[in-house]
PDB file of N, CA and C in Angstrom:
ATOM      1  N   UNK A   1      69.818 174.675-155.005  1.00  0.00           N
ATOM      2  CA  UNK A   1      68.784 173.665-154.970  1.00  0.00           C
ATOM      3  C   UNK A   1      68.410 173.411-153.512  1.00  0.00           C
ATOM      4  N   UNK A   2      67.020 173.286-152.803  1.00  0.00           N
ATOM      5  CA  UNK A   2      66.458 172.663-152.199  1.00  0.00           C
ATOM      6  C   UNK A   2      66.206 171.613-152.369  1.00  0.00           C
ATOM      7  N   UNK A   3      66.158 170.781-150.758  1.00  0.00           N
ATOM      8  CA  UNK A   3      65.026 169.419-150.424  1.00  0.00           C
ATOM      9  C   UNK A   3      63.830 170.104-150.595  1.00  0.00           C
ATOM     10  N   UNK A   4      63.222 168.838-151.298  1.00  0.00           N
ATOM     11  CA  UNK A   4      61.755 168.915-150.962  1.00  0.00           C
ATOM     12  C   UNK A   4      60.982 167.760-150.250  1.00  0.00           C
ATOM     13  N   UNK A   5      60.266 168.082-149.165  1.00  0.00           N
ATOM     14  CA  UNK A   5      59.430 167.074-148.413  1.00  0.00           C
ATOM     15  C   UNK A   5      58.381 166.295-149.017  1.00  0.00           C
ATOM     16  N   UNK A   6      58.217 165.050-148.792  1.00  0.00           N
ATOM     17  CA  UNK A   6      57.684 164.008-149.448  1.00  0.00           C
ATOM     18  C   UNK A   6      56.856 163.074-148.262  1.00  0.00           C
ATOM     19  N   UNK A   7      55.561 163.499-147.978  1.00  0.00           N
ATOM     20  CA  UNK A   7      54.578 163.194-146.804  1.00  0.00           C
ATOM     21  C   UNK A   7      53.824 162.119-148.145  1.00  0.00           C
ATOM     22  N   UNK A   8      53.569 160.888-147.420  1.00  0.00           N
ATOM     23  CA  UNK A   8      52.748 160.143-147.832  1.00  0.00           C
ATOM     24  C   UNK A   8      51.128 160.221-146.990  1.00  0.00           C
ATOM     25  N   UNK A   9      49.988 160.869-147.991  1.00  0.00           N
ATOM     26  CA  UNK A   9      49.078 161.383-147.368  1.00  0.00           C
ATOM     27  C   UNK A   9      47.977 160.147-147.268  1.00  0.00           C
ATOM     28  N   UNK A  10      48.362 158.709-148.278  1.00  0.00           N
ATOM     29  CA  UNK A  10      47.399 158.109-147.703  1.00  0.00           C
ATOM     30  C   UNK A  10      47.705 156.947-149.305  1.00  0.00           C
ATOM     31  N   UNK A  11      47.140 155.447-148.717  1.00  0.00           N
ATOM     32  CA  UNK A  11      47.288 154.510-149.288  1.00  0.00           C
ATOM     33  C   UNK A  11      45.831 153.935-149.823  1.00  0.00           C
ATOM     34  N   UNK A  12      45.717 153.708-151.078  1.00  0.00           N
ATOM     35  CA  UNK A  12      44.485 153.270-151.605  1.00  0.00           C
ATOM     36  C   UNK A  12      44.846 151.579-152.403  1.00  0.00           C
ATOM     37  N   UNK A  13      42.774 151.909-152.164  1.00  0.00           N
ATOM     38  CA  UNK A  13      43.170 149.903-152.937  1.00  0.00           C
ATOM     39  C   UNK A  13      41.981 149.984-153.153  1.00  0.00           C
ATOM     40  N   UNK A  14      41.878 149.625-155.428  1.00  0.00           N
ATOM     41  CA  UNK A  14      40.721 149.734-155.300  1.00  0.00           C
ATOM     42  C   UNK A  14      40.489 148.247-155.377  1.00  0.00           C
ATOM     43  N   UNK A  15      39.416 147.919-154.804  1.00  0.00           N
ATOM     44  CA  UNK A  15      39.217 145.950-154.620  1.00  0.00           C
ATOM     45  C   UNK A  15      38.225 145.594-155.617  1.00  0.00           C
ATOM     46  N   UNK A  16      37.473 146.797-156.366  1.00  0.00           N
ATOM     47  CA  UNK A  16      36.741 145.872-157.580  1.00  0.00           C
ATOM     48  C   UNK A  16      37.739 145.813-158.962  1.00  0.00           C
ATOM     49  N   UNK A  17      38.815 146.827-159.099  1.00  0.00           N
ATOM     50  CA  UNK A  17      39.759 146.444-159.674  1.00  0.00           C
ATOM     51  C   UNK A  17      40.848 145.767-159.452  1.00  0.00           C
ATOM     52  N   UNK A  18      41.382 145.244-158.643  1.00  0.00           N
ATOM     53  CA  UNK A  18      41.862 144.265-158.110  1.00  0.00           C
ATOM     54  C   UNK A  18      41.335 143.048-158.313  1.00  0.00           C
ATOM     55  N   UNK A  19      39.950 142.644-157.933  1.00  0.00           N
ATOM     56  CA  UNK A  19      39.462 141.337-157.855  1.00  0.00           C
ATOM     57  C   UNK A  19      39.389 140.785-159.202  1.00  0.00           C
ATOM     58  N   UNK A  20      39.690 141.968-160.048  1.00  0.00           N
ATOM     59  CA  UNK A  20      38.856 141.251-161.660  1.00  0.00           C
ATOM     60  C   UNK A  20      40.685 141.300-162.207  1.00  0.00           C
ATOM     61  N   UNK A  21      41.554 141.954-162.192  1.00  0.00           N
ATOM     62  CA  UNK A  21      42.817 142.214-162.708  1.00  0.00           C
ATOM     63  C   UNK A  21      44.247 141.898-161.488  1.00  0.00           C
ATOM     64  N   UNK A  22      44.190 141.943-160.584  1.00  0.00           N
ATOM     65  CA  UNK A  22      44.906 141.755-159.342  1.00  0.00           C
ATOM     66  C   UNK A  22      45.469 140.440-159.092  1.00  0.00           C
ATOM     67  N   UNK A  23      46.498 140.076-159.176  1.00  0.00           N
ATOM     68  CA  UNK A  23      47.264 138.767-158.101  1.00  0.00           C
ATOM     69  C   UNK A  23      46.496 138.492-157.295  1.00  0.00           C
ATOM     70  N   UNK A  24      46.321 137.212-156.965  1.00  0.00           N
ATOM     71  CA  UNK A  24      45.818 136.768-155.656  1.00  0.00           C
ATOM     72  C   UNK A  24      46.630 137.412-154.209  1.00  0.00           C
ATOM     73  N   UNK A  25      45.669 137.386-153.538  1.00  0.00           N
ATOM     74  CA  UNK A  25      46.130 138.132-152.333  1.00  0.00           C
ATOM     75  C   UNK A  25      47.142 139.466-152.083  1.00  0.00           C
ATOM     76  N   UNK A  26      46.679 139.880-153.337  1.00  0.00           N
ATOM     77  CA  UNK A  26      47.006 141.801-153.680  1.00  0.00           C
ATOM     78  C   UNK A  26      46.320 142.474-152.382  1.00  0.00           C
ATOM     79  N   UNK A  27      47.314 143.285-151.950  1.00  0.00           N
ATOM     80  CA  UNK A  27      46.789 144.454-150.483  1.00  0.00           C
ATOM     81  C   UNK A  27      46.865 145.800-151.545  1.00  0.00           C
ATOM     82  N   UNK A  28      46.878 146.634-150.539  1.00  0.00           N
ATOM     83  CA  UNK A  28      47.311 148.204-150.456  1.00  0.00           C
ATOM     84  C   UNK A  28      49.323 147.846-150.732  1.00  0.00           C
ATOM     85  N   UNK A  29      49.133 149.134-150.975  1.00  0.00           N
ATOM     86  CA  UNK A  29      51.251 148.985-151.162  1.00  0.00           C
ATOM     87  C   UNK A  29      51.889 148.730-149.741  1.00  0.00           C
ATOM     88  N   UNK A  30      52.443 147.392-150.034  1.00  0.00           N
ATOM     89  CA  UNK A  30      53.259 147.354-148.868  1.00  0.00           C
ATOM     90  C   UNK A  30      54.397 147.914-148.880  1.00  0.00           C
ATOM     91  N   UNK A  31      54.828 149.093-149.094  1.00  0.00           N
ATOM     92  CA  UNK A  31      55.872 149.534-149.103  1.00  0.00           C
ATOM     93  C   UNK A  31      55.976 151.077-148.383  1.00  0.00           C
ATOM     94  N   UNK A  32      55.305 151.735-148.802  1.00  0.00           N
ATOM     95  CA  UNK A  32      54.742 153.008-148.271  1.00  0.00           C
ATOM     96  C   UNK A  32      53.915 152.945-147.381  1.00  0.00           C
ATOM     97  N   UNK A  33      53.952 154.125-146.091  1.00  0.00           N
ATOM     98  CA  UNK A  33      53.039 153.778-145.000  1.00  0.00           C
ATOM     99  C   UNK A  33      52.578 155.310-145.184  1.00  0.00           C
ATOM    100  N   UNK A  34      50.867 155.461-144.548  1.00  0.00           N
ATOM    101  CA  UNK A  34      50.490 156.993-144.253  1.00  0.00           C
ATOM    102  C   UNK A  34      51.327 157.526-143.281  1.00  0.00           C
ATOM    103  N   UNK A  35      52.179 158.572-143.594  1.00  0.00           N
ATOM    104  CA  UNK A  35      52.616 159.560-142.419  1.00  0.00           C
ATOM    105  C   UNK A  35      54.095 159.246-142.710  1.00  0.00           C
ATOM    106  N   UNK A  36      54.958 158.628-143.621  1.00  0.00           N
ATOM    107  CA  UNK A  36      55.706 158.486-143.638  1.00  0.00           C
ATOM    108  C   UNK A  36      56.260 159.582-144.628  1.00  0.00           C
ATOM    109  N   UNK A  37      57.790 160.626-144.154  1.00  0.00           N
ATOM    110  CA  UNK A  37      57.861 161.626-144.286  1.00  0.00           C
ATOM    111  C   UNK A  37      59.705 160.929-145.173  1.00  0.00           C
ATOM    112  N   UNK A  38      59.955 161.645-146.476  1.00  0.00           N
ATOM    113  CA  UNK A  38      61.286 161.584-147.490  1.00  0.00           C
ATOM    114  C   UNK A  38      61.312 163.048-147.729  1.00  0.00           C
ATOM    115  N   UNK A  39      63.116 163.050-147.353  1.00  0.00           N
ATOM    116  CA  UNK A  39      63.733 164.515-148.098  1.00  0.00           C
ATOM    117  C   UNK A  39      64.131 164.218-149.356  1.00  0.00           C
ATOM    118  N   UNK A  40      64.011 164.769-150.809  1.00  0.00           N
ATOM    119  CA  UNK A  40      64.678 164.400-151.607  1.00  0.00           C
ATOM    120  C   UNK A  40      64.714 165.886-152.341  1.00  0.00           C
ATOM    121  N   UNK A  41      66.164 165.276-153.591  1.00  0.00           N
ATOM    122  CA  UNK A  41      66.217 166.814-153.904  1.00  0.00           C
ATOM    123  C   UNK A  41      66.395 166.381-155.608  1.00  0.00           C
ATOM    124  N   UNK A  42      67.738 165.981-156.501  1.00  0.00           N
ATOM    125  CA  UNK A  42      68.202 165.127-157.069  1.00  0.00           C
ATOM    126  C   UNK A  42      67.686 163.397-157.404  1.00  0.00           C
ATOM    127  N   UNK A  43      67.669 163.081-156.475  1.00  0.00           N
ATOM    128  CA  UNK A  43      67.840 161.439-156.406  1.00  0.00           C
ATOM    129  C   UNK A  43      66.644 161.019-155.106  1.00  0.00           C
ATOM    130  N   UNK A  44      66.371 159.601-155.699  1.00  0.00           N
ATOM    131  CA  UNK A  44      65.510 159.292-154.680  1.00  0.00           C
ATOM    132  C   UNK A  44      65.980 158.641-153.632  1.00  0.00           C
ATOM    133  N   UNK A  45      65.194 158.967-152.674  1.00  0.00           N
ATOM    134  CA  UNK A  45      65.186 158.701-151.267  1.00  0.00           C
ATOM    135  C   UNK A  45      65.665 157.253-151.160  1.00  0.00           C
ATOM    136  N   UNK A  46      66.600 156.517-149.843  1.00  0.00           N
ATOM    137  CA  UNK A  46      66.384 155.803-149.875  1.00  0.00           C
ATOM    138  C   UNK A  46      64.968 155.305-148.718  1.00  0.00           C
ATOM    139  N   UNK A  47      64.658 153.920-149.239  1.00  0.00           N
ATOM    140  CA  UNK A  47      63.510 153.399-149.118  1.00  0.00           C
ATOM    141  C   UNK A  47      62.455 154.178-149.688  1.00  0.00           C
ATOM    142  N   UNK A  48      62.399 154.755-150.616  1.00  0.00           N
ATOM    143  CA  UNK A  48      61.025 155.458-151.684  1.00  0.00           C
ATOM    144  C   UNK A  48      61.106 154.231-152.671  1.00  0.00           C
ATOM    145  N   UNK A  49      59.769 154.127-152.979  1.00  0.00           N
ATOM    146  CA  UNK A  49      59.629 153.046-153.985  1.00  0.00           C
ATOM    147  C   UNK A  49      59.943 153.610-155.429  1.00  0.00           C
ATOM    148  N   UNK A  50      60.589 152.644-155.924  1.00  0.00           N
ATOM    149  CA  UNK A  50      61.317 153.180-157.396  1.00  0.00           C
ATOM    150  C   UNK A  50      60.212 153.449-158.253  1.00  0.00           C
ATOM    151  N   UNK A  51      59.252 152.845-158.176  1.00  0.00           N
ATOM    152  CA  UNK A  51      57.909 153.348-159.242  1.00  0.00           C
ATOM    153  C   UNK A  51      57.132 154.855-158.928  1.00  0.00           C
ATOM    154  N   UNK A  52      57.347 154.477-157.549  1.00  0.00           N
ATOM    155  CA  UNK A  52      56.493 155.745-156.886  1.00  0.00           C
ATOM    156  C   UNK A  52      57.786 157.211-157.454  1.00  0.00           C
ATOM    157  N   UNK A  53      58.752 156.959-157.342  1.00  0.00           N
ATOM    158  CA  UNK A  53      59.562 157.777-157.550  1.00  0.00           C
ATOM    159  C   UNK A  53      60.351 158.414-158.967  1.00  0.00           C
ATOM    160  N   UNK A  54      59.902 157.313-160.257  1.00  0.00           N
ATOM    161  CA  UNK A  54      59.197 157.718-161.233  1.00  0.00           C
ATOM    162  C   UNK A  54      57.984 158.507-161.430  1.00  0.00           C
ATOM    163  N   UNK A  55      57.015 158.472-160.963  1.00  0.00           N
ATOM    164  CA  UNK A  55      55.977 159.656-161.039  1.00  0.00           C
ATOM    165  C   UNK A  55      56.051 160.850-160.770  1.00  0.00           C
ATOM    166  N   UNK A  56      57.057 161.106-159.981  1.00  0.00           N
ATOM    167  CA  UNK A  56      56.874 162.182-159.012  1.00  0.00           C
ATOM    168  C   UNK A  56      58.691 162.924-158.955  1.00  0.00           C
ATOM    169  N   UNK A  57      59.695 161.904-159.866  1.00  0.00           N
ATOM    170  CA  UNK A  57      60.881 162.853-159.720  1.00  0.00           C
ATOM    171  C   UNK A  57      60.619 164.221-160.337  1.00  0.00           C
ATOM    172  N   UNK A  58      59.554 164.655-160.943  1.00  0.00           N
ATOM    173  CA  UNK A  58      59.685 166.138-161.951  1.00  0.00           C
ATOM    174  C   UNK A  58      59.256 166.899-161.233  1.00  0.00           C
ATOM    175  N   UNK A  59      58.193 166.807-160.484  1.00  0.00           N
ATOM    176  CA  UNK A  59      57.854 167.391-159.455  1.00  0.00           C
ATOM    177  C   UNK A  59      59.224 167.903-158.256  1.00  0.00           C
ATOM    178  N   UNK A  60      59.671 166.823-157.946  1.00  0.00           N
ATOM    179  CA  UNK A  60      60.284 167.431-157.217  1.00  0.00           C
ATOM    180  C   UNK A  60      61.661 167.567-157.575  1.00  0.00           C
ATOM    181  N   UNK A  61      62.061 167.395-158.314  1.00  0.00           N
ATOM    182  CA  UNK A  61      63.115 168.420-159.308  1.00  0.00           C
ATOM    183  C   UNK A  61      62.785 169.727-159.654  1.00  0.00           C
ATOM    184  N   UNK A  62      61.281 170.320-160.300  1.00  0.00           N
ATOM    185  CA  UNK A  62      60.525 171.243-160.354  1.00  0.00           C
ATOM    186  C   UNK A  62      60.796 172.401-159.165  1.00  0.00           C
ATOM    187  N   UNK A  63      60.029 171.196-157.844  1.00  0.00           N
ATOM    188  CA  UNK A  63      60.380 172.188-156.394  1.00  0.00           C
ATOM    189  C   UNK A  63      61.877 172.675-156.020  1.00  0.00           C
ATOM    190  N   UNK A  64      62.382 171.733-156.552  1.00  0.00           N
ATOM    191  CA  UNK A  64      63.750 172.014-155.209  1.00  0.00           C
ATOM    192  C   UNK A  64      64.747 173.113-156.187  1.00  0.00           C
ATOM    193  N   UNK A  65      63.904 173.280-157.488  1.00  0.00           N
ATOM    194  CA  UNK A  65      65.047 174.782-157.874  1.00  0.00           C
ATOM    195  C   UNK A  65      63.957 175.559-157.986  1.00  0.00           C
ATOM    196  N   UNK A  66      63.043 175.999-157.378  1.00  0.00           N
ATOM    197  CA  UNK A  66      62.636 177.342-157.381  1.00  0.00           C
ATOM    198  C   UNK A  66      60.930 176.984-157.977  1.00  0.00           C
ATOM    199  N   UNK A  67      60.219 175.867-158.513  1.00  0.00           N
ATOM    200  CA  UNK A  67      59.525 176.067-159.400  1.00  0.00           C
ATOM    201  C   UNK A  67      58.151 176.023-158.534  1.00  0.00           C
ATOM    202  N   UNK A  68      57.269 176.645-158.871  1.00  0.00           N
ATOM    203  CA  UNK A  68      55.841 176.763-157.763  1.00  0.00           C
ATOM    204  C   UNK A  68      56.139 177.549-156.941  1.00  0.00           C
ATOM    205  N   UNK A  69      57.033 178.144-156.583  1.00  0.00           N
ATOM    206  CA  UNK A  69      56.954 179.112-155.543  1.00  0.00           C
ATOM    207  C   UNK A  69      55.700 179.970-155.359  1.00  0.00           C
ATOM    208  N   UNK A  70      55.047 180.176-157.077  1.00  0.00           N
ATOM    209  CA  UNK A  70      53.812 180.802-156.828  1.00  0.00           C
ATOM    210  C   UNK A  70      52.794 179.896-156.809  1.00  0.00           C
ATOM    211  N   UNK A  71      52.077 179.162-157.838  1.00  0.00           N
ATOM    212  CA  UNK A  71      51.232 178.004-157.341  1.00  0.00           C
ATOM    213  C   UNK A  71      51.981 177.387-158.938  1.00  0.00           C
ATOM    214  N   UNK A  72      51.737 175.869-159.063  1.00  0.00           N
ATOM    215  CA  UNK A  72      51.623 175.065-160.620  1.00  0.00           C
ATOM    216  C   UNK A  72      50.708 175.476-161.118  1.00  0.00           C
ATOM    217  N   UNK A  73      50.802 175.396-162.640  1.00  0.00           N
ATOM    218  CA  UNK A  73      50.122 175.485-164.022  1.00  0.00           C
ATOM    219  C   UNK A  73      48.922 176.379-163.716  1.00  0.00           C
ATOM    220  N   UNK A  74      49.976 177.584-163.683  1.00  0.00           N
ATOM    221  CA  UNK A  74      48.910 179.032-163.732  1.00  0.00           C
ATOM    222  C   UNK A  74      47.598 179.304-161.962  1.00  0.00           C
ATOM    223  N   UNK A  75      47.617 178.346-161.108  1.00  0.00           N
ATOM    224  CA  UNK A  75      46.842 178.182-160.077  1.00  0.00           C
ATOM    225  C   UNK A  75      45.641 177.348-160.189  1.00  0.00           C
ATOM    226  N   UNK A  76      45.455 176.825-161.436  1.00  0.00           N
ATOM    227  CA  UNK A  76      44.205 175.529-161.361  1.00  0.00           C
ATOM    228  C   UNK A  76      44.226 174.479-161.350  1.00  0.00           C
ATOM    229  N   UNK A  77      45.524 174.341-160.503  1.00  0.00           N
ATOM    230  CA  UNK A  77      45.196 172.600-160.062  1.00  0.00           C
ATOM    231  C   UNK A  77      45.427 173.111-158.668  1.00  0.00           C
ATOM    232  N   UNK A  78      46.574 173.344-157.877  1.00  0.00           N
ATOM    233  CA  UNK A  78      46.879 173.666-156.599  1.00  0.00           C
ATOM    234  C   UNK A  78      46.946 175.149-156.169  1.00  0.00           C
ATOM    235  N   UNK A  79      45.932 175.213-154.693  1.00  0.00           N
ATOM    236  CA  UNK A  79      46.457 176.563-154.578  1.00  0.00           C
ATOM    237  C   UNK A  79      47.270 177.035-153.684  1.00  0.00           C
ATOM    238  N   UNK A  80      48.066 176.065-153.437  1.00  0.00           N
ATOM    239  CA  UNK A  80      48.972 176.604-152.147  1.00  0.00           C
ATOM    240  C   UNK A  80      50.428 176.608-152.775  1.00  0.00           C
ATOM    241  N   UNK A  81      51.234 178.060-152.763  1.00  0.00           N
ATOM    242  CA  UNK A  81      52.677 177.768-153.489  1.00  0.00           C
ATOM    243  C   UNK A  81      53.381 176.460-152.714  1.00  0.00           C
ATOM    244  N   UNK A  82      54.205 176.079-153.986  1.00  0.00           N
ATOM    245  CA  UNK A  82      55.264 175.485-153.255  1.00  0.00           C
ATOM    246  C   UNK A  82      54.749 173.995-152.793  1.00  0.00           C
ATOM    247  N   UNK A  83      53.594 173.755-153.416  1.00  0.00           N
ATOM    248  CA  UNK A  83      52.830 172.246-152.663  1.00  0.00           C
ATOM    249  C   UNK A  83      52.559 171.856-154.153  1.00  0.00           C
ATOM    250  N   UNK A  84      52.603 170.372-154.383  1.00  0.00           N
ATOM    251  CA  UNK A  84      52.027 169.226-155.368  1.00  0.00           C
ATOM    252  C   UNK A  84      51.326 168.241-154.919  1.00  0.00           C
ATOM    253  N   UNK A  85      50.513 167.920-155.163  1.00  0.00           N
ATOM    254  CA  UNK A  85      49.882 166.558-154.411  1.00  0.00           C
ATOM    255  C   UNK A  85      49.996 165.582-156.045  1.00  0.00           C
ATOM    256  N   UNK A  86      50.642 164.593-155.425  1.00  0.00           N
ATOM    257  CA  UNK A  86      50.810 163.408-156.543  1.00  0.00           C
ATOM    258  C   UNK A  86      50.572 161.919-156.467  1.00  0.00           C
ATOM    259  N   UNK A  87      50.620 161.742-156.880  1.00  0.00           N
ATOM    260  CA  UNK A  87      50.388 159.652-156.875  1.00  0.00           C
ATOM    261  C   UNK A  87      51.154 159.501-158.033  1.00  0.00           C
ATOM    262  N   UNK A  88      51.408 157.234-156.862  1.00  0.00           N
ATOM    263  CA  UNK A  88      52.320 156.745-158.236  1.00  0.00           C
ATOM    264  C   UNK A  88      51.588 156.022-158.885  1.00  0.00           C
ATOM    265  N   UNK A  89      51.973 155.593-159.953  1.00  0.00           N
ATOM    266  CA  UNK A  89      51.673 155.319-161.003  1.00  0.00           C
ATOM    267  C   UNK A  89      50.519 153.499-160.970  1.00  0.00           C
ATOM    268  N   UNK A  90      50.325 153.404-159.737  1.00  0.00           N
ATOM    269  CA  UNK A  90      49.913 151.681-159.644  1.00  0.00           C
ATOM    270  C   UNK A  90      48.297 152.005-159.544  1.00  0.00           C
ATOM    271  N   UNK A  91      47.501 151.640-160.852  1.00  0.00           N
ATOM    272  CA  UNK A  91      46.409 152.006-160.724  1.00  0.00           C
ATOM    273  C   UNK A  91      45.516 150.714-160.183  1.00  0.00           C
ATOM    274  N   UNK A  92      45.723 150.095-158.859  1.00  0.00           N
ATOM    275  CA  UNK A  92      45.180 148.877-158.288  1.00  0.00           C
ATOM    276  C   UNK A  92      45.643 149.497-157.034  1.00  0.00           C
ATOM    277  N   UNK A  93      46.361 149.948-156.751  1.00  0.00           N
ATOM    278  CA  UNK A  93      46.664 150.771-154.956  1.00  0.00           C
ATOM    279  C   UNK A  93      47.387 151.486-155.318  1.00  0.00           C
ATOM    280  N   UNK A  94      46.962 152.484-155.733  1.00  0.00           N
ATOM    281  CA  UNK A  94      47.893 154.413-155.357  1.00  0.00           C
ATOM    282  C   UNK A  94      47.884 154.750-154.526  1.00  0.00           C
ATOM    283  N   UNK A  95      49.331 155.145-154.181  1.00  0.00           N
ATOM    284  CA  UNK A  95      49.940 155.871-153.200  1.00  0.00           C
ATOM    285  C   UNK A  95      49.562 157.498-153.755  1.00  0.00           C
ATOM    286  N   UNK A  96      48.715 158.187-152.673  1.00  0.00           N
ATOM    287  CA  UNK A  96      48.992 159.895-152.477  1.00  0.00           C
ATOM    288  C   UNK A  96      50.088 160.595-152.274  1.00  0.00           C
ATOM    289  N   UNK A  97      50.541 161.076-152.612  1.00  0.00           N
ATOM    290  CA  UNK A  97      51.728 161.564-151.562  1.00  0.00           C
ATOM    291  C   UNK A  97      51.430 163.722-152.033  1.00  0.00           C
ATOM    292  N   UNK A  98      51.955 164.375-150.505  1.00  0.00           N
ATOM    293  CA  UNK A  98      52.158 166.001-150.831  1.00  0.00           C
ATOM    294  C   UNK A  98      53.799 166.156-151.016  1.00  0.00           C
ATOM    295  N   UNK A  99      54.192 166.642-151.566  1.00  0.00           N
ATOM    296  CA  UNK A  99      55.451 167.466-151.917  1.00  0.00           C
ATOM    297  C   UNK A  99      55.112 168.946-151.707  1.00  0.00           C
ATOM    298  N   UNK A 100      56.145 169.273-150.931  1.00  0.00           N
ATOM    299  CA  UNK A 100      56.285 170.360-150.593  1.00  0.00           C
ATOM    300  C   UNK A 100      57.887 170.858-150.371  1.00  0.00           C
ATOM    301  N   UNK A 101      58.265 171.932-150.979  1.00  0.00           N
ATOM    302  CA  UNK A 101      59.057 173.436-151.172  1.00  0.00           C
ATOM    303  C   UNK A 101      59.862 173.407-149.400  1.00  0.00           C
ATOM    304  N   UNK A 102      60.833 173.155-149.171  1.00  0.00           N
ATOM    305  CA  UNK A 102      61.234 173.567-148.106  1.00  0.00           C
ATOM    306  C   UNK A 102      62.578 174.562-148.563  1.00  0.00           C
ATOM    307  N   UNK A 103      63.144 175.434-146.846  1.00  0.00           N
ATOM    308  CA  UNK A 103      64.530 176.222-147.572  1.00  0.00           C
ATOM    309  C   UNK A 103      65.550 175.464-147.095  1.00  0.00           C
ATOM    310  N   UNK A 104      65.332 173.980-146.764  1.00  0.00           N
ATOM    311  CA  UNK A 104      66.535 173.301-146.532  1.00  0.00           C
ATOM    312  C   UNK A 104      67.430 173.143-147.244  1.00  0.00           C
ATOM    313  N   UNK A 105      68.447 173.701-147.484  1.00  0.00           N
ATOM    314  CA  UNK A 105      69.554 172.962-148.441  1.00  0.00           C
ATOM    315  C   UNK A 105      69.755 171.986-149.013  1.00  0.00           C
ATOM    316  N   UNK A 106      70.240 171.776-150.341  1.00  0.00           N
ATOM    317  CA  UNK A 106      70.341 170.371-150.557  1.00  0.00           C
ATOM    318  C   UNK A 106      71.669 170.011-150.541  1.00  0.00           C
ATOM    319  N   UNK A 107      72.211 169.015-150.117  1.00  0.00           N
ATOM    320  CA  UNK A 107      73.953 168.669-150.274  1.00  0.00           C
ATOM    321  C   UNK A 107      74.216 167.542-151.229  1.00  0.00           C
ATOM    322  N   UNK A 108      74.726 167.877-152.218  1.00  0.00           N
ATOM    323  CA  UNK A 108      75.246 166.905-152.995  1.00  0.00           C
ATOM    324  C   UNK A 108      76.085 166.060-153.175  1.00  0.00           C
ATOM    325  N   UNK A 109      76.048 165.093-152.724  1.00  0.00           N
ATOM    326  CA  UNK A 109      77.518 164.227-152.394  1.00  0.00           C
ATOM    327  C   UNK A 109      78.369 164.435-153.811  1.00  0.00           C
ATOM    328  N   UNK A 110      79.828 165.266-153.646  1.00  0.00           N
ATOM    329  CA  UNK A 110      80.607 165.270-154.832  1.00  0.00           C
ATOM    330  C   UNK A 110      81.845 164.456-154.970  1.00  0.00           C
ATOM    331  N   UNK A 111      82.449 162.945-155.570  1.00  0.00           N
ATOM    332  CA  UNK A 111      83.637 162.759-155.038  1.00  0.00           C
ATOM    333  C   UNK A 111      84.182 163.307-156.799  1.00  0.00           C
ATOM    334  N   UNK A 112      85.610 163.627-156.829  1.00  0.00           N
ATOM    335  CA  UNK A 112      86.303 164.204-157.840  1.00  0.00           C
ATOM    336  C   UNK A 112      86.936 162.905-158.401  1.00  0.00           C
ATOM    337  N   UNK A 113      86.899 162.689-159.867  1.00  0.00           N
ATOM    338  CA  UNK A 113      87.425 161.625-160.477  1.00  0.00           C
ATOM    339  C   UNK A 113      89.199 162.076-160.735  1.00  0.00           C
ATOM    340  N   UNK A 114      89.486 161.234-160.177  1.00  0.00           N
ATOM    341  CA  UNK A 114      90.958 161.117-160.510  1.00  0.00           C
ATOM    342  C   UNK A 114      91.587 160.387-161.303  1.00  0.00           C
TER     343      UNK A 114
END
């Protein structure tokens, strides 16, 4: 198993859905920033948002054993191997994020039950 890299490509907010469905004084996600870069392989990152990281664990479970190496679902969604572009799941400010295929190792923390 590989890490796979987890670039946040950009933070949205839509404000006419927001204004009509939104909390008062709803932003963009404060949690995720553009340019902010997670290794994950297994398990999520810490500081990845747990929702965001629901959307997107299959993906990168997918990557980090081998999957896309050539492109996803036959080449008509992405054409670059080894890359996903995804968002989470908050349809009032989605987070973008690219996943991408690295040959970093992944290390699994193992302790043995005794």
């Amino acid at each position: 198993m590989k890490k796979v890299k987890i670039t946040i490509l950009k933070t949205t907010f839509d404000k006419e859905l927001a204004d009509e469905y939104g909390a008062v004084g709803l932003t963009a996600c404060p949690m995720m920033k553009e340019g902010q870069v997670f290794y994950a392989d297994y398990a999520r990152p810490e500081g990845f948002c747990d929702e965001a990281w629901k959307a997107v664990y299959q993906y990168v479970f997918a990557l980090a054993h081998g999957a896309g190496r050539e492109t996803f679902y036959y080449g008509d969604w992405i054409r670059k191997p080894g890359v996903a572009i995804c968002s989470c799941n908050d349809g009032l400010r989605p987070v973008i994020m690219k996943l991408e295929a690295t040959e970093q190792p992944s290390e699994m923390e193992y302790t043995p039950v005794r």
